[in-house]
PDB file of N, CA and C in Angstrom:
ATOM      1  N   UNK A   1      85.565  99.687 129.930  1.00  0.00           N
ATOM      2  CA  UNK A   1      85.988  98.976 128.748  1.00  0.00           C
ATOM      3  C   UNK A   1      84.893  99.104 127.681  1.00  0.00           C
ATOM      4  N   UNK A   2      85.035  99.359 126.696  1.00  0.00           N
ATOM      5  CA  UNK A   2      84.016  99.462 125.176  1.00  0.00           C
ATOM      6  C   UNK A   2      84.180  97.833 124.750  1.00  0.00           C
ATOM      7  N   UNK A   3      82.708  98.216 124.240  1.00  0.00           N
ATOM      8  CA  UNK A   3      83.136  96.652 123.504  1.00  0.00           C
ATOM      9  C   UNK A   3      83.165  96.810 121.704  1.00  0.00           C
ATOM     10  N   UNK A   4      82.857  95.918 120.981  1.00  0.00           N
ATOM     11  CA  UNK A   4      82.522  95.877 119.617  1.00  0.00           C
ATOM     12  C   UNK A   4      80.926  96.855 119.669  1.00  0.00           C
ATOM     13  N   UNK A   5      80.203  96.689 120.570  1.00  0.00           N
ATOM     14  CA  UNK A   5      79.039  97.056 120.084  1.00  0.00           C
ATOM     15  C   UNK A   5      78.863  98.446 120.237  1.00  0.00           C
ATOM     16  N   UNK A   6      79.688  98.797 121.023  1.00  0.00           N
ATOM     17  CA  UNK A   6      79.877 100.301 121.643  1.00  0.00           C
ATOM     18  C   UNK A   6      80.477 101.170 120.144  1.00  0.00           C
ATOM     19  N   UNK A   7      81.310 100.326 120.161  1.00  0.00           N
ATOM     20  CA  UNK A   7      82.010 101.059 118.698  1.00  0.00           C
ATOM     21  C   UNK A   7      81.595 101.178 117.365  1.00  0.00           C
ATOM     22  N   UNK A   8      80.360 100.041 117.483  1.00  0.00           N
ATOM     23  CA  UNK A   8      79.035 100.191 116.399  1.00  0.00           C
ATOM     24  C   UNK A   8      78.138 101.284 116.566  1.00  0.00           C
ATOM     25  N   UNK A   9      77.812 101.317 117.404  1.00  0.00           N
ATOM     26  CA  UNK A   9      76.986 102.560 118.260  1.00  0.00           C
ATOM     27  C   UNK A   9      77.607 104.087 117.554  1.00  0.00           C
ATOM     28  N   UNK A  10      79.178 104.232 117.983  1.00  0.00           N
ATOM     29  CA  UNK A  10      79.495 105.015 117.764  1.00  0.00           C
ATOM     30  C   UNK A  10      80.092 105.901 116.373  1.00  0.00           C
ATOM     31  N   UNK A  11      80.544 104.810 115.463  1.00  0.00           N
ATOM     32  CA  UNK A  11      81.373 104.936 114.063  1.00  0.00           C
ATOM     33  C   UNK A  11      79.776 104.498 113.462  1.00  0.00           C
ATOM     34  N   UNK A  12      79.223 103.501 113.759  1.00  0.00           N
ATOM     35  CA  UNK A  12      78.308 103.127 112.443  1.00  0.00           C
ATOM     36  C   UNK A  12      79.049 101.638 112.491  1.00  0.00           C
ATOM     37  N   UNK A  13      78.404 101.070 111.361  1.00  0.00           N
ATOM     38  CA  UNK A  13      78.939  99.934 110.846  1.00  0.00           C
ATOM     39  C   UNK A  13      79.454  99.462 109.135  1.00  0.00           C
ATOM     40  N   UNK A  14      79.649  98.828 108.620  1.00  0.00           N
ATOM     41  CA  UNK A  14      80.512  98.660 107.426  1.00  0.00           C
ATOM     42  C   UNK A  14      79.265  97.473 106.697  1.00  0.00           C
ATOM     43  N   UNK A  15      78.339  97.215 107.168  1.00  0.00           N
ATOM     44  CA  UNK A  15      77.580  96.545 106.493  1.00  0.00           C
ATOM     45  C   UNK A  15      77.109  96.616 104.853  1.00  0.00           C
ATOM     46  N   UNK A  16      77.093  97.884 104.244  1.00  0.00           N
ATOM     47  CA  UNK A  16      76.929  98.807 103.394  1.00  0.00           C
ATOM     48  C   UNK A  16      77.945  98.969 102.541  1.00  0.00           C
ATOM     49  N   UNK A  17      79.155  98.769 103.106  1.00  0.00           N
ATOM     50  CA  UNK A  17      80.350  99.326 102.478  1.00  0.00           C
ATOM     51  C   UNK A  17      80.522  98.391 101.054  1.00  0.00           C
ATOM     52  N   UNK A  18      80.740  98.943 100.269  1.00  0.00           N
ATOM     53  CA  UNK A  18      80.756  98.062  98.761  1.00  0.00           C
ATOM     54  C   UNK A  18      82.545  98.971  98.627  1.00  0.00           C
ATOM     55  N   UNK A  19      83.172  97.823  98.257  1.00  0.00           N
ATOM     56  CA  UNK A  19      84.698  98.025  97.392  1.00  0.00           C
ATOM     57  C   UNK A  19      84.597  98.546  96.343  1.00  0.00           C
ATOM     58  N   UNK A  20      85.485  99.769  96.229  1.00  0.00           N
ATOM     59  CA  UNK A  20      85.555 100.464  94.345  1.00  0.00           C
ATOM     60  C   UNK A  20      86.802  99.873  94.194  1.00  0.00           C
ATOM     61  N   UNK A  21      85.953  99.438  92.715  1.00  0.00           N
ATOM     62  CA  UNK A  21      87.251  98.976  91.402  1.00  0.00           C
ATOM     63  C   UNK A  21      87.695 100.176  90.955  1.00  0.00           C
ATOM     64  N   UNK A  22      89.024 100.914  91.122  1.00  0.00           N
ATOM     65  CA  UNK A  22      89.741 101.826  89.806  1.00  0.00           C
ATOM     66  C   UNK A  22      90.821 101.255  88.996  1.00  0.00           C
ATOM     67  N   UNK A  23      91.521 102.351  87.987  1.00  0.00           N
ATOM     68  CA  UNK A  23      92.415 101.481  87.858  1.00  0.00           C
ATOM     69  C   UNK A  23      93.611 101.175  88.873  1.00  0.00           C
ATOM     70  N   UNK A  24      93.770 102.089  89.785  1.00  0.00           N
ATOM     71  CA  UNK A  24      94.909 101.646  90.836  1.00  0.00           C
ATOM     72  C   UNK A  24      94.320 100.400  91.178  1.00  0.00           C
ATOM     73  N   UNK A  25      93.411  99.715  91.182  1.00  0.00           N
ATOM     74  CA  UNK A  25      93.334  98.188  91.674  1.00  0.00           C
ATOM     75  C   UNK A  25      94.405  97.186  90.728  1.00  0.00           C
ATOM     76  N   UNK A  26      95.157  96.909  91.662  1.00  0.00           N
ATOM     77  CA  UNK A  26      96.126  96.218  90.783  1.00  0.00           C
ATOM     78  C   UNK A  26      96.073  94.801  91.174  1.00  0.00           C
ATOM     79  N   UNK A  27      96.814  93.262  90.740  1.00  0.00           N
ATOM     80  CA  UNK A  27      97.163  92.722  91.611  1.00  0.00           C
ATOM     81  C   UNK A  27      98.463  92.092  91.942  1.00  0.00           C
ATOM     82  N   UNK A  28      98.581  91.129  92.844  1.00  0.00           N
ATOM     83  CA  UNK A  28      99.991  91.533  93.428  1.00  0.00           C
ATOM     84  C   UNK A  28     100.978  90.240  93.487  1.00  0.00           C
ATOM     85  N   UNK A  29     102.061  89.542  93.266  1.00  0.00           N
ATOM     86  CA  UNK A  29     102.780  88.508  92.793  1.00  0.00           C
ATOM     87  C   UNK A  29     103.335  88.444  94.556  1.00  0.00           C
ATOM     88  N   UNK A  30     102.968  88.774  95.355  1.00  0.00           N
ATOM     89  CA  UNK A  30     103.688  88.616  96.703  1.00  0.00           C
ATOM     90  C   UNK A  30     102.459  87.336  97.462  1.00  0.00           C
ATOM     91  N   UNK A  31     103.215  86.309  98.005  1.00  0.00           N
ATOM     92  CA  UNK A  31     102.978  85.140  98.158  1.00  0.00           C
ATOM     93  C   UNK A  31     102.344  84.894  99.426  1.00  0.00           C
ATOM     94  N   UNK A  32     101.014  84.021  99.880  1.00  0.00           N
ATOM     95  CA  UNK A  32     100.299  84.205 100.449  1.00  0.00           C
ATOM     96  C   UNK A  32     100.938  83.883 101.917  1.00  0.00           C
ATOM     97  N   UNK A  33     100.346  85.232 102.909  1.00  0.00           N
ATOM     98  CA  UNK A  33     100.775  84.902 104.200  1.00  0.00           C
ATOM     99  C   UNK A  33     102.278  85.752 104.488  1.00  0.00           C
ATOM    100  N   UNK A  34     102.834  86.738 103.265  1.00  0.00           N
ATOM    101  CA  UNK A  34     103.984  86.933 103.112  1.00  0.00           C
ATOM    102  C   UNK A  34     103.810  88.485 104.235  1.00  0.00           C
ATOM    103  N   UNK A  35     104.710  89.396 104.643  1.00  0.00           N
ATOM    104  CA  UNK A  35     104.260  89.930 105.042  1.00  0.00           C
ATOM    105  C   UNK A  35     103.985  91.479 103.550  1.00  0.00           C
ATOM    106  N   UNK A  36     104.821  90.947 102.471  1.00  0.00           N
ATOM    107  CA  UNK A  36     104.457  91.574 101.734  1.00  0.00           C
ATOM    108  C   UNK A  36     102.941  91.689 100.980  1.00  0.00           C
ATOM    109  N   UNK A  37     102.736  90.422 101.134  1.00  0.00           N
ATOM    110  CA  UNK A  37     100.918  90.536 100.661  1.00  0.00           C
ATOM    111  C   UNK A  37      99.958  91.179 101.750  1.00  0.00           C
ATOM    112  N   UNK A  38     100.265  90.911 102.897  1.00  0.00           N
ATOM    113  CA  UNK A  38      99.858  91.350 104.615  1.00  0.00           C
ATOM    114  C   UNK A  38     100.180  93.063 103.956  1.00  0.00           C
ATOM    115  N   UNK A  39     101.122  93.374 103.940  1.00  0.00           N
ATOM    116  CA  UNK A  39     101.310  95.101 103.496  1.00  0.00           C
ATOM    117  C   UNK A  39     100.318  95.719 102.248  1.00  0.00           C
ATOM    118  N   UNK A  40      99.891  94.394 101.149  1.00  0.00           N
ATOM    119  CA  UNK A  40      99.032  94.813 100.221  1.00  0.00           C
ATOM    120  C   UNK A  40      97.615  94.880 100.940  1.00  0.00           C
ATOM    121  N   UNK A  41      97.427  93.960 101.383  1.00  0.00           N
ATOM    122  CA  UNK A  41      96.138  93.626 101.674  1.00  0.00           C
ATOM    123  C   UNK A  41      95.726  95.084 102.867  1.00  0.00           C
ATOM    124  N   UNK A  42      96.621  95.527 103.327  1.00  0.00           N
ATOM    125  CA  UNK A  42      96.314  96.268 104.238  1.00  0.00           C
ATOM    126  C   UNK A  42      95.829  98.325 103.424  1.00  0.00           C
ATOM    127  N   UNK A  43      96.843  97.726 102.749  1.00  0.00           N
ATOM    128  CA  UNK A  43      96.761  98.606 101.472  1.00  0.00           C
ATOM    129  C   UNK A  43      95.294  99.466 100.968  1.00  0.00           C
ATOM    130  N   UNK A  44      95.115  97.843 100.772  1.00  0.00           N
ATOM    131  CA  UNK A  44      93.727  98.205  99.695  1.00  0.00           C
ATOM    132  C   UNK A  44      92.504  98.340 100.621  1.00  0.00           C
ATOM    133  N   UNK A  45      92.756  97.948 101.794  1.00  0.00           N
ATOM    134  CA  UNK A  45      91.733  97.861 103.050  1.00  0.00           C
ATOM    135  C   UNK A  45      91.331  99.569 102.811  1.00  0.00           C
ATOM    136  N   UNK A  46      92.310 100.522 103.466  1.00  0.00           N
ATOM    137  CA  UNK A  46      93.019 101.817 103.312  1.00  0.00           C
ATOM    138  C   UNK A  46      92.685 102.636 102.130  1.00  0.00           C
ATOM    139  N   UNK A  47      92.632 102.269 101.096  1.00  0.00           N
ATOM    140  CA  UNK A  47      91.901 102.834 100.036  1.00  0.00           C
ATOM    141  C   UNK A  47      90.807 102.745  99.389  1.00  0.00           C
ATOM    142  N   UNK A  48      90.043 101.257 100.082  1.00  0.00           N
ATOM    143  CA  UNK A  48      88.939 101.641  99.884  1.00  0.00           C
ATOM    144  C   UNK A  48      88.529  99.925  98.403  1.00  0.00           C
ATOM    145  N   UNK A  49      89.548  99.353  98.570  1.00  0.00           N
ATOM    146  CA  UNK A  49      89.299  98.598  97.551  1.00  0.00           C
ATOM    147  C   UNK A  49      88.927  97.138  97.991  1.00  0.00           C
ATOM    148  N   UNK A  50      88.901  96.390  96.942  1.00  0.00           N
ATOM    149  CA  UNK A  50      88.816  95.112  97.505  1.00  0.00           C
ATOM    150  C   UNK A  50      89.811  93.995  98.302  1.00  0.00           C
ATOM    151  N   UNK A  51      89.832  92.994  98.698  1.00  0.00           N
ATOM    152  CA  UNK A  51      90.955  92.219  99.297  1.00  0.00           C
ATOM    153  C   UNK A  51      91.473  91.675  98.618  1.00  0.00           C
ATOM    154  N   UNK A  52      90.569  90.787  97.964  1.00  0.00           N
ATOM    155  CA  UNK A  52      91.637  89.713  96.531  1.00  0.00           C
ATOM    156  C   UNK A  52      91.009  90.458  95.180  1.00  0.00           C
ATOM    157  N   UNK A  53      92.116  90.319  94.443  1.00  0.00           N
ATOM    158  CA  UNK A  53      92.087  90.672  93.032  1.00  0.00           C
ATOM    159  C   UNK A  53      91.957  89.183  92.600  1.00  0.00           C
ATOM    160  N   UNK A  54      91.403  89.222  91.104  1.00  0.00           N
ATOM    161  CA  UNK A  54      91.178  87.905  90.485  1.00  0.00           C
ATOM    162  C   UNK A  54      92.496  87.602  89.819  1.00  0.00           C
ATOM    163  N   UNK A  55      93.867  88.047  89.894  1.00  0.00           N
ATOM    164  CA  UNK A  55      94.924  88.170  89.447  1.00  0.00           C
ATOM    165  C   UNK A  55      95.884  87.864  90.621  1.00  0.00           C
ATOM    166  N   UNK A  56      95.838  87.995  91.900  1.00  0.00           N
ATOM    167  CA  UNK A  56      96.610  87.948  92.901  1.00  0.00           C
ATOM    168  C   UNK A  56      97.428  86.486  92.541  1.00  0.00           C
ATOM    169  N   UNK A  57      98.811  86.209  93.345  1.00  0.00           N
ATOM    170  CA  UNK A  57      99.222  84.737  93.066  1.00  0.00           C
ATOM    171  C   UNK A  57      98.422  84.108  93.504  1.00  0.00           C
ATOM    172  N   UNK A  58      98.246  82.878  93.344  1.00  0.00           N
ATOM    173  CA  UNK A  58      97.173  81.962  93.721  1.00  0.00           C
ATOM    174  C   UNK A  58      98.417  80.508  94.511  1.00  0.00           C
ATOM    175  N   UNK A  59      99.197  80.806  94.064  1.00  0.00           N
ATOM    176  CA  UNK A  59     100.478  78.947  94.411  1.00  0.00           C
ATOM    177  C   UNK A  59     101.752  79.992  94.662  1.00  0.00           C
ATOM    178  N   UNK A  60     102.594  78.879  95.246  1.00  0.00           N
ATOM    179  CA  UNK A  60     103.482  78.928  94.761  1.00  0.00           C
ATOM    180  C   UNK A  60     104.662  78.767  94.095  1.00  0.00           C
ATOM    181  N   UNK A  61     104.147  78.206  93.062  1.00  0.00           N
ATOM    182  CA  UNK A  61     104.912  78.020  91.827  1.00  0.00           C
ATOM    183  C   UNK A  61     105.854  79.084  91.556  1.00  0.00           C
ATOM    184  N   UNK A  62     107.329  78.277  91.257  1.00  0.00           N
ATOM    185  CA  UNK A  62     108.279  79.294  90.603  1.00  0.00           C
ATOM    186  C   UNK A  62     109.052  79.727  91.910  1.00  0.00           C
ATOM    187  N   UNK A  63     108.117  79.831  92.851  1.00  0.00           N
ATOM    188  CA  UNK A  63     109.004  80.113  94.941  1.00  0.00           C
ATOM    189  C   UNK A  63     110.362  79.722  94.619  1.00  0.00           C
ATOM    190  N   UNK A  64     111.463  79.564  94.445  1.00  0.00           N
ATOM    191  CA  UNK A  64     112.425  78.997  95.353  1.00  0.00           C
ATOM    192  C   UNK A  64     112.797  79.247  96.996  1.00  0.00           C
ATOM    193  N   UNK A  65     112.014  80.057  97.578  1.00  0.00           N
ATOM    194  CA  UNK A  65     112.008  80.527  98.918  1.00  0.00           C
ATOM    195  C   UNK A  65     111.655  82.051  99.037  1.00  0.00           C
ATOM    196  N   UNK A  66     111.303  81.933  99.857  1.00  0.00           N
ATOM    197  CA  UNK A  66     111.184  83.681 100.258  1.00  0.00           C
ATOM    198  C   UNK A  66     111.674  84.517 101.270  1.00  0.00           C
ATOM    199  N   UNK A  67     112.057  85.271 100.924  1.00  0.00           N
ATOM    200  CA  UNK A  67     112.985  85.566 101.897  1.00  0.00           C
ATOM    201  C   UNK A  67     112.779  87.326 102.367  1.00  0.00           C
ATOM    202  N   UNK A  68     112.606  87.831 103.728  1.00  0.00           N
ATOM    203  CA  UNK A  68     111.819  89.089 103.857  1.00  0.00           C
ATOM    204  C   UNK A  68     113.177  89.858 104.236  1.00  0.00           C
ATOM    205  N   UNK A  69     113.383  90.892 103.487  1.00  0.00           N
ATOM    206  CA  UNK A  69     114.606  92.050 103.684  1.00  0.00           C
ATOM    207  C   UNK A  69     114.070  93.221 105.048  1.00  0.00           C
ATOM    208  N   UNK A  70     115.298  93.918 105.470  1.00  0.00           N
ATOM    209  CA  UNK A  70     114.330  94.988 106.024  1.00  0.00           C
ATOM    210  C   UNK A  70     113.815  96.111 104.791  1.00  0.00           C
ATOM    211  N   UNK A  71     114.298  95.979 103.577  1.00  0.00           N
ATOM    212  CA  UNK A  71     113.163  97.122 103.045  1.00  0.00           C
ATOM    213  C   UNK A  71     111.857  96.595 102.896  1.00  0.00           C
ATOM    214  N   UNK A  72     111.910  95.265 103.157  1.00  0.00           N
ATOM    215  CA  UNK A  72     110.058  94.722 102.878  1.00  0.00           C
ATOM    216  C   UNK A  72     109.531  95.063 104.015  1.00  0.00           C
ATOM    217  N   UNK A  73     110.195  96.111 104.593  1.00  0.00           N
ATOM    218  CA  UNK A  73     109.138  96.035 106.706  1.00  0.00           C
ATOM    219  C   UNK A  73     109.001  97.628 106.102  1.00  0.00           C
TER     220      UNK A  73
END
């Protein structure tokens, strides 16, 4: 079995890693915990950016519910 430290050993670590701002940094009106923000957040992991934008929703105000389709999977 490997552990965490094994896999430090081996990749390196992310200590270093600083987020680039471009303009594809956008942010995103999908509501926290949604799996659509879960799909952003995973997003930007993936490209290299940051997690929260200073723009992301913050409430949810305006919600009347949310509701997840299968095109949101």
């Amino acid at each position: 079995m490997r552990t965490v430290f094994d896999a430090i050993l081996e990749c390196g670590h992310d200590e270093d890693f600083v987020p680039q701002v471009t303009p594809d940094f956008k942010p995103t009106d999908a509501p926290a915990g949604s799996l659509a923000k879960l799909k952003v957040l995973a997003e930007r992991v993936r490209m290299g950016f940051p997690l929260w934008h200073e723009d992301d929703r913050s409430d949810y105000s305006g919600l009347t519910g949310y509701r997840t389709t299968e095109d949101d999977l």
